[in-house]
Protein backbone atom coordinates (compact mmCIF):
# COMPACT_ATOMS: atom_id res chain seq x y z
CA UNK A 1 0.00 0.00 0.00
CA UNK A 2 1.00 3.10 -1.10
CA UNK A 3 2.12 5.92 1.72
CA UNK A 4 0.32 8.30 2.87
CA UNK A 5 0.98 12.09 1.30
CA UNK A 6 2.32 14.25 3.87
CA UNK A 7 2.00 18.07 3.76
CA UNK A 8 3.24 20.83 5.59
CA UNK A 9 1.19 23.51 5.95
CA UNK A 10 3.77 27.07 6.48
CA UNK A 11 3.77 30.24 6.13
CA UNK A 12 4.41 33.49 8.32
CA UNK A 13 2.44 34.19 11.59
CA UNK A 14 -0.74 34.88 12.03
CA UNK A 15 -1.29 34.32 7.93
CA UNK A 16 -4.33 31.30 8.83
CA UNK A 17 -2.47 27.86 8.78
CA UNK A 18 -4.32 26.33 11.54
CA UNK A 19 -7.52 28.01 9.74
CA UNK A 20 -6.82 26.37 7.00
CA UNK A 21 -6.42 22.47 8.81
CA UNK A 22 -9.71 23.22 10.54
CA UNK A 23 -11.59 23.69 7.21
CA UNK A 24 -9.83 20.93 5.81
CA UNK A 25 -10.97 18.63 8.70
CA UNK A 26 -13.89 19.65 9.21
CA UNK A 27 -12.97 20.35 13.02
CA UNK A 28 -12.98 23.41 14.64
CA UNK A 29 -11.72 21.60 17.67
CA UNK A 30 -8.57 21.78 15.73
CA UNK A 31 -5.46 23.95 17.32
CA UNK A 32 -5.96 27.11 18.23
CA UNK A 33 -7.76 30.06 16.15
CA UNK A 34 -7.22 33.60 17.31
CA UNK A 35 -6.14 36.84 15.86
CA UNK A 36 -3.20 37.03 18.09
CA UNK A 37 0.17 36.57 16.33
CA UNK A 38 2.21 33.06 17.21
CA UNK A 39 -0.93 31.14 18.39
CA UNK A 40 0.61 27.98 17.10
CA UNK A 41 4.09 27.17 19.24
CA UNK A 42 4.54 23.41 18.09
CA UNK A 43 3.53 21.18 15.29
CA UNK A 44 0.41 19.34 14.94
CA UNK A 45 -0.82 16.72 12.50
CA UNK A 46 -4.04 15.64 11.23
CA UNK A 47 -5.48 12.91 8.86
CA UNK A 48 -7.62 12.75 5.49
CA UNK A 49 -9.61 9.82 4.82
CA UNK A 50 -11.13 8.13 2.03
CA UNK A 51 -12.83 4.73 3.13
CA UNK A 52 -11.27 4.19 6.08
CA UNK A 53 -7.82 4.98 4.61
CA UNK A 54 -5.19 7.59 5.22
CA UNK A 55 -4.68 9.47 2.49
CA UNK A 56 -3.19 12.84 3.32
CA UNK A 57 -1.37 14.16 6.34
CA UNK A 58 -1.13 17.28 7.03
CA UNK A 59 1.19 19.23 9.91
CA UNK A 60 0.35 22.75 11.19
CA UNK A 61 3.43 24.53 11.89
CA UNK A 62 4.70 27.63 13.81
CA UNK A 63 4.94 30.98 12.03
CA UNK A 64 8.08 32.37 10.53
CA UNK A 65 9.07 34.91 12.96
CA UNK A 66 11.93 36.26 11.90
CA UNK A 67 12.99 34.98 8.32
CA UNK A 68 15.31 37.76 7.18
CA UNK A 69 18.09 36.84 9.87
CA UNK A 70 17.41 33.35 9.38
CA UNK A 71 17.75 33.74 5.86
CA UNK A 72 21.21 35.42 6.47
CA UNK A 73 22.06 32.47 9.00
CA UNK A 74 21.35 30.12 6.50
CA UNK A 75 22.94 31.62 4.28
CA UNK A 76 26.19 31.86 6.35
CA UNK A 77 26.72 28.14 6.07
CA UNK A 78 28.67 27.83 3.83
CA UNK A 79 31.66 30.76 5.10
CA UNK A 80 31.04 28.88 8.54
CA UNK A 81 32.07 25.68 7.12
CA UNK A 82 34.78 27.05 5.42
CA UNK A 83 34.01 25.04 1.89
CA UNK A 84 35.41 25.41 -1.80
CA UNK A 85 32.22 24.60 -3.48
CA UNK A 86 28.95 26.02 -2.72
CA UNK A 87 26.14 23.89 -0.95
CA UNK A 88 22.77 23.01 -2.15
CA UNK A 89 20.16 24.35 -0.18
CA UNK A 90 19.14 20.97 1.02
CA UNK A 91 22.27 20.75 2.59
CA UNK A 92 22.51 24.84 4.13
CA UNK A 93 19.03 23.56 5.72
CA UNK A 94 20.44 20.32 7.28
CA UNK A 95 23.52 22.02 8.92
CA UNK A 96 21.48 24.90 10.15
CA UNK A 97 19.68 22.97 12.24
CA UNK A 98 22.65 21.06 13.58
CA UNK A 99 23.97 24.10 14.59
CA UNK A 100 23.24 25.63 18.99
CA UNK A 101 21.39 28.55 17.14
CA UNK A 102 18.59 26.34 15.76
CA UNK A 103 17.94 25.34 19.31
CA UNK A 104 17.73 28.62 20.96
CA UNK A 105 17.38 32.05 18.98
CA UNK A 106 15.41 30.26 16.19
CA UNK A 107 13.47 27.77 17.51
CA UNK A 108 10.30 28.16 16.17
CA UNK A 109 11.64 28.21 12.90
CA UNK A 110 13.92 25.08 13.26
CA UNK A 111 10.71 23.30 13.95
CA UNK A 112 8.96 24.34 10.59
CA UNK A 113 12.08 23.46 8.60
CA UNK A 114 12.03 19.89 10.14
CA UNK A 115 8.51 18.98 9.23
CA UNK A 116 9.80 20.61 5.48
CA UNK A 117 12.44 18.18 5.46
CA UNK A 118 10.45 14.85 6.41
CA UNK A 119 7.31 16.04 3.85
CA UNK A 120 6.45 15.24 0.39
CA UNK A 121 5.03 18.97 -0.26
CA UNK A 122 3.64 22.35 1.30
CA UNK A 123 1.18 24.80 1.46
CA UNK A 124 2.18 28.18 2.12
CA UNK A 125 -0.71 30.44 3.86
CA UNK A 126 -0.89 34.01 2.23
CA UNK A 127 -3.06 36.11 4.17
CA UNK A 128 -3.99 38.39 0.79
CA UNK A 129 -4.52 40.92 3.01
CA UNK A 130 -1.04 41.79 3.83
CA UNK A 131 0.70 44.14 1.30
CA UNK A 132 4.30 41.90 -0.32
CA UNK A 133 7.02 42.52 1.70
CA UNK A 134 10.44 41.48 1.94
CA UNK A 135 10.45 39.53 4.90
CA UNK A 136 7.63 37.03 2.59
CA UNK A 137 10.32 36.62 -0.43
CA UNK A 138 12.84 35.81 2.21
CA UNK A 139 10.56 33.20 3.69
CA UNK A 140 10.00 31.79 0.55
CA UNK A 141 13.63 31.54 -0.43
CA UNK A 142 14.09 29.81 2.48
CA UNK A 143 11.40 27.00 2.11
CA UNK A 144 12.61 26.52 -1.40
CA UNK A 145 15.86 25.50 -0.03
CA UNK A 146 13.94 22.64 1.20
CA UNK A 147 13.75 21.03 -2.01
CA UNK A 148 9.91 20.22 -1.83
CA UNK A 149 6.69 21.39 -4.07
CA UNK A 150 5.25 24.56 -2.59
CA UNK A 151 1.86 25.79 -3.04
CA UNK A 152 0.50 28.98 -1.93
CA UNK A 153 -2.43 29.22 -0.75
CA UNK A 154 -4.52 32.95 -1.12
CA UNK A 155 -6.42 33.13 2.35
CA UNK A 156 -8.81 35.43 3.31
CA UNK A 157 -9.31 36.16 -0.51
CA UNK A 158 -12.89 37.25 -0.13
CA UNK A 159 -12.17 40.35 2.42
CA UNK A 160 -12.43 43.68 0.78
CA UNK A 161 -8.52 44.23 1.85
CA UNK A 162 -7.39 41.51 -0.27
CA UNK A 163 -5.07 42.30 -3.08
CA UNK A 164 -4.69 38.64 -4.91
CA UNK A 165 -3.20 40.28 -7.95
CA UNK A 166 0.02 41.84 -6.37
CA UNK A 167 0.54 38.62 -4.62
CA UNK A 168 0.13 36.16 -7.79
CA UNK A 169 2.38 38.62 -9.46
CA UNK A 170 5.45 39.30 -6.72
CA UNK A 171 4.80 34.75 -6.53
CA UNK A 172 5.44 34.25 -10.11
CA UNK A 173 8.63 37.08 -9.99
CA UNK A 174 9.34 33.77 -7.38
CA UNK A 175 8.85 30.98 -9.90
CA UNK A 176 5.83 30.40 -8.15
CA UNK A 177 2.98 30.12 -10.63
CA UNK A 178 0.89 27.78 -9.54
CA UNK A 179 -1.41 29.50 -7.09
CA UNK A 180 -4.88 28.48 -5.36
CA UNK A 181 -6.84 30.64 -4.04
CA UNK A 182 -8.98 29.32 -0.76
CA UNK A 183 -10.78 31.26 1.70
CA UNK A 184 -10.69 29.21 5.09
CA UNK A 185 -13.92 31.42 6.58
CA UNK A 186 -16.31 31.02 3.86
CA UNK A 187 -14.47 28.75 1.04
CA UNK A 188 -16.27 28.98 -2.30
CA UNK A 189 -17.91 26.06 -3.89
CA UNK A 190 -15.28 23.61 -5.37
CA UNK A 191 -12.52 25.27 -3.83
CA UNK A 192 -11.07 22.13 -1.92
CA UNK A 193 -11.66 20.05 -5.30
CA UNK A 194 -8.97 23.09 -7.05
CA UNK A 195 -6.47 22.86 -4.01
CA UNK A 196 -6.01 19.47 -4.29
CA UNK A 197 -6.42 19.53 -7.82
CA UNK A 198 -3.16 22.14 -8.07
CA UNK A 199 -1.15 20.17 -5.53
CA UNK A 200 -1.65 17.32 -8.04
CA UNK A 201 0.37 18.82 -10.71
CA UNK A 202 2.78 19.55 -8.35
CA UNK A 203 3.19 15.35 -7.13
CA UNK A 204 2.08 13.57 -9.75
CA UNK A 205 2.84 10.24 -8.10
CA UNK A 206 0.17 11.22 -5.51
CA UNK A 207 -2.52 12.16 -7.74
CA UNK A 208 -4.39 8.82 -7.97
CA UNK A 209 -4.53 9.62 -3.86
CA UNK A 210 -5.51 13.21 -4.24
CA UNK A 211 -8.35 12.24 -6.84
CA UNK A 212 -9.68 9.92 -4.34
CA UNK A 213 -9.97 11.86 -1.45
CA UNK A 214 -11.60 14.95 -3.79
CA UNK A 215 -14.03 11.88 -4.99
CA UNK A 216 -15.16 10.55 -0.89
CA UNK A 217 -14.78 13.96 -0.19
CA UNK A 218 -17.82 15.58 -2.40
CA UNK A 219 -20.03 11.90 -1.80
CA UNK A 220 -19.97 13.33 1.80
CA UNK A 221 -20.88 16.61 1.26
CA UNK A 222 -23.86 14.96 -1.46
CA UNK A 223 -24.88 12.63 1.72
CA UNK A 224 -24.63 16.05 4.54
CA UNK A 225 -27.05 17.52 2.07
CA UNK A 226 -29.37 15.29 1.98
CA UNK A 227 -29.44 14.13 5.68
CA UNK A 228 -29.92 17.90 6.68
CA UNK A 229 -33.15 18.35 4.04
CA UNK A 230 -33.95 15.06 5.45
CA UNK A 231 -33.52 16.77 8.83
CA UNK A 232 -36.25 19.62 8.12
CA UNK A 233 -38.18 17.63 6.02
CA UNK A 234 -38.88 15.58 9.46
CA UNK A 235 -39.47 18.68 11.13
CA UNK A 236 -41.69 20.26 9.01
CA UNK A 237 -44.20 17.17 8.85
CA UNK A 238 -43.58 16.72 12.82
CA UNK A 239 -45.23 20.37 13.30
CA UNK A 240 -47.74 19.92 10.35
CA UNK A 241 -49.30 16.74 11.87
CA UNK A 242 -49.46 18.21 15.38
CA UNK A 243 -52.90 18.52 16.55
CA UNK A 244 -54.53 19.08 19.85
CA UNK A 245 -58.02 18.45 20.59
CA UNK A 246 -59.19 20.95 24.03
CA UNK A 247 -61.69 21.59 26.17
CA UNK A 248 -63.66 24.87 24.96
CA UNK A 249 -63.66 27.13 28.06
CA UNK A 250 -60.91 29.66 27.71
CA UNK A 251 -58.51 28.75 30.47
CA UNK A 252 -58.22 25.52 28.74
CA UNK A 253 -57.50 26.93 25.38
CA UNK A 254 -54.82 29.57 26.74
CA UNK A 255 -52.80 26.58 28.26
CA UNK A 256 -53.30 24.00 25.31
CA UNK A 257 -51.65 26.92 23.18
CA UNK A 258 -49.18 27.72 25.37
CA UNK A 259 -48.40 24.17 25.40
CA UNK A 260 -48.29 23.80 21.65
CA UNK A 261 -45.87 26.85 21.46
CA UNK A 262 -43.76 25.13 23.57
CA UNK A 263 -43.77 22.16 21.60
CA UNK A 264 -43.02 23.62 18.48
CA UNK A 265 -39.86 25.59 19.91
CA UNK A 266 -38.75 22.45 21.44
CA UNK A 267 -38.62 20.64 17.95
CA UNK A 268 -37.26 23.52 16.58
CA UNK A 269 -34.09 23.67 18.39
CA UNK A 270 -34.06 19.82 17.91
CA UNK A 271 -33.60 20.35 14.31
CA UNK A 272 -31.19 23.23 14.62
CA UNK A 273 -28.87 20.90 16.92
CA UNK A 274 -29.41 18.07 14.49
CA UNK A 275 -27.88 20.60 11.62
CA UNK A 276 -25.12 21.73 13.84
CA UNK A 277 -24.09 18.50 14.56
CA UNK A 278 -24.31 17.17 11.15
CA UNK A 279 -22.19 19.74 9.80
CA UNK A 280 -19.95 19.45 12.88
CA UNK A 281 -20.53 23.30 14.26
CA UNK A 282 -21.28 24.00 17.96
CA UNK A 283 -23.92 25.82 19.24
CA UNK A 284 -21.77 28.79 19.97
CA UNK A 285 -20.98 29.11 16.15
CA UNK A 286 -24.70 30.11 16.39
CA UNK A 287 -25.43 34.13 16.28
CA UNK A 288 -28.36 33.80 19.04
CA UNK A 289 -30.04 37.34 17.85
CA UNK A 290 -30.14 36.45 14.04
CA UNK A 291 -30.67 32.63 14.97
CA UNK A 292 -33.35 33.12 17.82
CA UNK A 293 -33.42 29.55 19.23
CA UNK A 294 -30.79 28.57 21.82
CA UNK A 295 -30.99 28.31 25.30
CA UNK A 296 -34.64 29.53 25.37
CA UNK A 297 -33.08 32.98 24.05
CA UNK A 298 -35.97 33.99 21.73
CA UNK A 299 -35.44 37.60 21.11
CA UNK A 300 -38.11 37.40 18.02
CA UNK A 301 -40.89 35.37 19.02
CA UNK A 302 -41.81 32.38 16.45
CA UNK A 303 -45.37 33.09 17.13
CA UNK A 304 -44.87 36.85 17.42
CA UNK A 305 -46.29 38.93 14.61
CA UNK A 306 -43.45 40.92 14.18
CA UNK A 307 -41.33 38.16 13.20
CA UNK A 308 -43.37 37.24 10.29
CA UNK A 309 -43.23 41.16 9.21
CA UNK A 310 -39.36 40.73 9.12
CA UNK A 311 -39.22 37.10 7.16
CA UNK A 312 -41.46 38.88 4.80
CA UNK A 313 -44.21 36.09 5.48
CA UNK A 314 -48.31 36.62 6.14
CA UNK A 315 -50.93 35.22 7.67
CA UNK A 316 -53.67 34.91 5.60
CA UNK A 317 -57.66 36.31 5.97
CA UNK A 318 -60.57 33.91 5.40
CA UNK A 319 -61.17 31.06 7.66
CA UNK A 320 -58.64 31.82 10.12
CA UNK A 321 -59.43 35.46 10.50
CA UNK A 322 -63.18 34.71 10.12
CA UNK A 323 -62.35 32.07 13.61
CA UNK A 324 -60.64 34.56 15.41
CA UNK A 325 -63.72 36.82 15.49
CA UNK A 326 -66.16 34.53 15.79
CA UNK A 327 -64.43 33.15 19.16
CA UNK A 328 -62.94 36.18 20.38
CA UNK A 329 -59.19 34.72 20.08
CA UNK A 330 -57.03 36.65 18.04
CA UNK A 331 -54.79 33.82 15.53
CA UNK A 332 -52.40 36.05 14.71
CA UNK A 333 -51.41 37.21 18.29
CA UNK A 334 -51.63 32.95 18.29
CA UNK A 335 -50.15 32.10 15.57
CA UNK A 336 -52.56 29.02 15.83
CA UNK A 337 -55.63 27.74 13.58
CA UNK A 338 -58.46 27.01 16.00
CA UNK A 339 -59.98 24.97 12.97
CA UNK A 340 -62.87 23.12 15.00
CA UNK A 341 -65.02 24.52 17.24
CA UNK A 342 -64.13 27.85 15.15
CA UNK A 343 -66.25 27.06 12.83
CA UNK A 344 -68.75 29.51 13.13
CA UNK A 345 -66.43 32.26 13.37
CA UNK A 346 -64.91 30.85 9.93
CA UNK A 347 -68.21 30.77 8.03
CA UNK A 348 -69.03 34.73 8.99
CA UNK A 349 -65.32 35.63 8.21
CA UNK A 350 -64.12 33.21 5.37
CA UNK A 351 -67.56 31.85 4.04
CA UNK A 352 -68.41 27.91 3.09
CA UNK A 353 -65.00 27.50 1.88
CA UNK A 354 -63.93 27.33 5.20
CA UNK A 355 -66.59 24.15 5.77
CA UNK A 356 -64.36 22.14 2.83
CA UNK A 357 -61.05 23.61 4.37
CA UNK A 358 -61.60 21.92 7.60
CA UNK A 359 -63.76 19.18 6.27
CA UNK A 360 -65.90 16.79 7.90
CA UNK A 361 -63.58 16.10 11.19
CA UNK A 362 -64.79 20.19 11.66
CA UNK A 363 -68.65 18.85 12.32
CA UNK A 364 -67.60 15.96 14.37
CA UNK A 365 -65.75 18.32 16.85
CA UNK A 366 -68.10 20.64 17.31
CA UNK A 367 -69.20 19.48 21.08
CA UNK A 368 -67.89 21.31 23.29
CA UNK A 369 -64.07 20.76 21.99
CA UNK A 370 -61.79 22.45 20.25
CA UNK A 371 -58.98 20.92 17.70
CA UNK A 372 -55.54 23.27 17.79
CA UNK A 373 -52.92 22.70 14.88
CA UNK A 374 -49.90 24.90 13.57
CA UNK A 375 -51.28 27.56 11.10
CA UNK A 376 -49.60 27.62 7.70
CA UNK A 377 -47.49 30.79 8.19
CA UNK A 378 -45.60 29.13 11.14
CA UNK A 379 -44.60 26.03 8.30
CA UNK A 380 -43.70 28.63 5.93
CA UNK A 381 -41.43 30.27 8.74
CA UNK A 382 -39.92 27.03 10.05
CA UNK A 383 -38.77 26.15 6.17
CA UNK A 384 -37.29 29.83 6.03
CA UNK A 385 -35.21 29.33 8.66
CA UNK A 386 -33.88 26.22 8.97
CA UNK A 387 -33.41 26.70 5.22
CA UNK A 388 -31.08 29.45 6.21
CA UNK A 389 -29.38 28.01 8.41
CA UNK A 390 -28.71 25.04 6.34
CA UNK A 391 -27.18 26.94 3.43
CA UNK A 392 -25.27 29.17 6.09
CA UNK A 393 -23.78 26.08 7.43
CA UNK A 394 -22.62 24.71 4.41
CA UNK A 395 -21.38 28.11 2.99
CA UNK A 396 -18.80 28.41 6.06
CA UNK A 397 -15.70 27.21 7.09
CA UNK A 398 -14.94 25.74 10.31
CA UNK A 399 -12.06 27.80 10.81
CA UNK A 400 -14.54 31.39 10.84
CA UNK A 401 -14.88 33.02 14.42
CA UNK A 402 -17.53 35.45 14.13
CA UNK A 403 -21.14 33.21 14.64
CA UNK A 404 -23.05 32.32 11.52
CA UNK A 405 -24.95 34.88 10.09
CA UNK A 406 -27.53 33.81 8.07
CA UNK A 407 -27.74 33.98 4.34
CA UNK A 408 -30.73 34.77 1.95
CA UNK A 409 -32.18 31.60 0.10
CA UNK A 410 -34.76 30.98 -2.24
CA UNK A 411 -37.51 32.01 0.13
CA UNK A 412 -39.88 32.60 -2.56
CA UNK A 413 -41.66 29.62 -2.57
CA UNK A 414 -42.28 29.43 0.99
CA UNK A 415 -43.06 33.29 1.31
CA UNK A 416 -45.39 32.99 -1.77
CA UNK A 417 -46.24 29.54 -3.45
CA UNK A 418 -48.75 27.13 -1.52
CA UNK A 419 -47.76 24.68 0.90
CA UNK A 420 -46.07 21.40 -0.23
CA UNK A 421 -48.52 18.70 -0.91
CA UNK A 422 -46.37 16.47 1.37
CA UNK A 423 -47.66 18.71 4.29
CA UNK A 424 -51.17 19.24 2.83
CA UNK A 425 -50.97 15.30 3.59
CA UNK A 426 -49.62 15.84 7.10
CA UNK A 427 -52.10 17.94 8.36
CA UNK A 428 -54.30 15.02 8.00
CA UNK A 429 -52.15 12.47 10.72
CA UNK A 430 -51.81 13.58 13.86
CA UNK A 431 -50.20 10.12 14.74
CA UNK A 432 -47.61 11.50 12.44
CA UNK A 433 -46.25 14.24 14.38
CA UNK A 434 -43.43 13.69 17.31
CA UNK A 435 -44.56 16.79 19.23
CA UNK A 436 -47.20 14.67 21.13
CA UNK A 437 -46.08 11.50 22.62
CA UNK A 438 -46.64 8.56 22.44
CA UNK A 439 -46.29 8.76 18.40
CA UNK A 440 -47.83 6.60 16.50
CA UNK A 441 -46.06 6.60 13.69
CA UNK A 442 -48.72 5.91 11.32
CA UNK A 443 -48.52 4.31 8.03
CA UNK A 444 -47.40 6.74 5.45
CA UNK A 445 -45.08 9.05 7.21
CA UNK A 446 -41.82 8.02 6.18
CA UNK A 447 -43.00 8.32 2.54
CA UNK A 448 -44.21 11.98 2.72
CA UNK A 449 -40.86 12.74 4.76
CA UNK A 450 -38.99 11.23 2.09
CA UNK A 451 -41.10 13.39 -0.47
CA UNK A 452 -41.06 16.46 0.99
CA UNK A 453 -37.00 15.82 1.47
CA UNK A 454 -36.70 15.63 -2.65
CA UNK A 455 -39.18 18.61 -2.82
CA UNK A 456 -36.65 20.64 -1.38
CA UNK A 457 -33.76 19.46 -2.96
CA UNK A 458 -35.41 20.04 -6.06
CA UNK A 459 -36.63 23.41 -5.18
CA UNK A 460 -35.92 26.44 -7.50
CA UNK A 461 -33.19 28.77 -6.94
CA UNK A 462 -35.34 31.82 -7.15
């Protein structure tokens, strides 16, 4: 079996090479991410797999502190020794770091120079932001004494600050011209498949390796995908399906809705931690003010009118305004259908419509009970949002600081088109719904789950 590729991953301080082995592992357990120069003192690996093999290993290292005067140092070798011929720089490197000096003044560097020596290739961490200076070409004459493939890498490519083109140019001035650009806080779409894809050229005899890992790689980002539509899809139908049938006197009703709100914020936050987890975030990665829904922190109310205003969603008129004034109870304050005993309140407000809305189950309630289920403007706010969070998550890499800030998706559908058949169906089986236990788990579910899961990987863009 072939051996394992092993990378270095250099640069100067404080440039993003830890950022960069977080992304790349998924794991933002990994190291130490801060703005603070030096965070990384001593070098750290980390493995790629590709069914169940090593493929890649890759070694954070400390930043180059101080490469001019190790570049001299280095360079003073050769008059040290006292040679007729000059050294290659394979060789400089290797007595440098026999020599007391490597061991005390320049320590930190020693150690990155090692882990050059005993890889197969590098990445060296730009951070694009920085204007070219000399203390980067003397860094870079150093590594290349190591007689190994480097690869810079453009972080931080996105920020406004960035200036890629003076840095691809001063690299190629280098004999550097192969250059990847890769954003560790938000990479772009196919940017690991082009890093790997560049190192490639660069070891040929590990591309059959690199091509494999890019392959597993995207099959489990396909497979994340799915399992986190899957994830709301199950939500969704959970909330749908929810019913409760009440007493009619009002003290009853107040705490069967209070209940119900309570339910539906529970399941909520179960499907946000199921997403977090999935894409292997915390819950402090979270922005709790754009993100409303951790540790009971729910600065805009689901039910709360005011959060529909701001999602751009609305309640409709008809049968459920029609019920709110024909029992006094206003739905919107709510954010509830009272869709049996309401139904004189729905005929004066939304006419004999509202008798085929509700159907037959509306007549049979009508004693003394009421029947309580999730209006359709809380669905439409549920998909909004965990549909933002969803795309936020995968748009983000693990090595970003700030929380997740949510991104606009293709709301339209849920702000404007009808509901999903899938939940049409739901609202039909309350044994369907997990918010009331025990759950039946009636015949059925799994397929609308399933179909409302390909609904929304198949919904439009726009």
């Amino acid at each position: 079996m072939a051996r394992s590729l092993r990378i270095a991953v250099v640069g100067h301080t404080n440039t993003g090479k830890t950022s960069l082995l977080r992304t790349l592992t998924r794991d933002t357990g990994f190291g130490e991410v801060s703005s603070r120069p030096s965070t990384t003192r001593h070098v750290e690996g980390a493995r790629l797999l590709a069914d169940g093999e090593v493929l890649v290993e890759l070694y954070d290292t400390p930043g180059l502190e101080d490469p001019i005067a190790l570049l001299e140092r280095v360079e003073a070798i050769e008059a040290d020794a006292g040679e007729d011929k000059r050294l290659d720089g394979f060789t400089r490197i290797e007595r440098f770091l026999q020599t007391p000096v490597a061991g005390r003044r320049f320590e930190q560097e020693a150690k990155v120079l090692r882990q050059m020596l005993a890889s197969d290739a590098a990445f060296y961490v730009v951070d694009a932001r920085d204007p070219v200076l000399a203390k980067h070409r003397d860094e870079l004459a150093i590594l290349a004494n190591c007689a190994i493939p480097l690869l810079p890498v453009l972080n931080f490519v996105l920020d406004p600050a960035a200036d890629e083109s003076s840095w691809r140019e001063a690299l190629a001035r280098l004999g550097l011209h192969a250059v990847v650009r890769f954003d560790t806080v938000a990479p772009e779409r196919g940017g690991e498949r082009r890093l790997y894809e560049k190192l490639a050229t660069l070891v040929d005899e590990h591309r059959p390796a690199l091509e494999r890992l890019v392959a597993s790689r995207e099959r489990e980002a396909q497979a994340r995908h799915a399992a986190g539509l899957r994830v709301l899809a199950e939500l969704l139908v959970d909330v749908a399906a929810a019913r409760a049938t009440v007493a009619a006197d009002p003290e009853s009703i107040r705490a069967a809705v209070a209940e119900l709100h309570e339910k539906v914020r529970r399941r909520e936050q179960v499907g946000v931690d199921a997403l977090l987890t999935l894409y292997r975030f915390r819950r402090d990665d979270v922005d709790a003010a754009a993100l409303p829904l951790l540790d009971g922190r729910w600065e805009n109310d689901l039910f709360n009118p005011e959060t529909f205003r701001a999602m751009g969603i609305g309640l409709g008129t008809g049968a459920a305004a029609g019920a709110a004034a024909g029992v006094g109870i206003d739905l919107m304050l709510g954010g509830l259908t009272l869709g049996t005993a309401a139904l004189l309140g729905a005929i004066a407000g939304g006419g004999w419509q509202a008798m085929r809305q509700f159907g037959d189950r509306v007549v049979e309630r009508l004693r003394g009970q009421r029947e309580l289920s999730v209006d359709d403007g809380i669905l439409r706010l549920l998909a909004v949002r965990q549909m933002r969070l969803l795309r936020a998550l995968e748009a983000r890499g693990h090595a970003a600081i700030a929380p997740i800030r949510l991104v606009d998706p293709a709301e339209k559908q849920w702000r404007e088109g009808p509901i999903p058949e899938p939940l049409l169906r739901a609202r039909a089986h309350s044994d369907w719904s997990a918010l009331f236990e025990p759950r039946a788990d009636g015949p059925g579910r799994e397929e609308t789950v399933t179909a409302l899961a390909e609904r929304l990987a198949n919904a439009p863009e726009g």
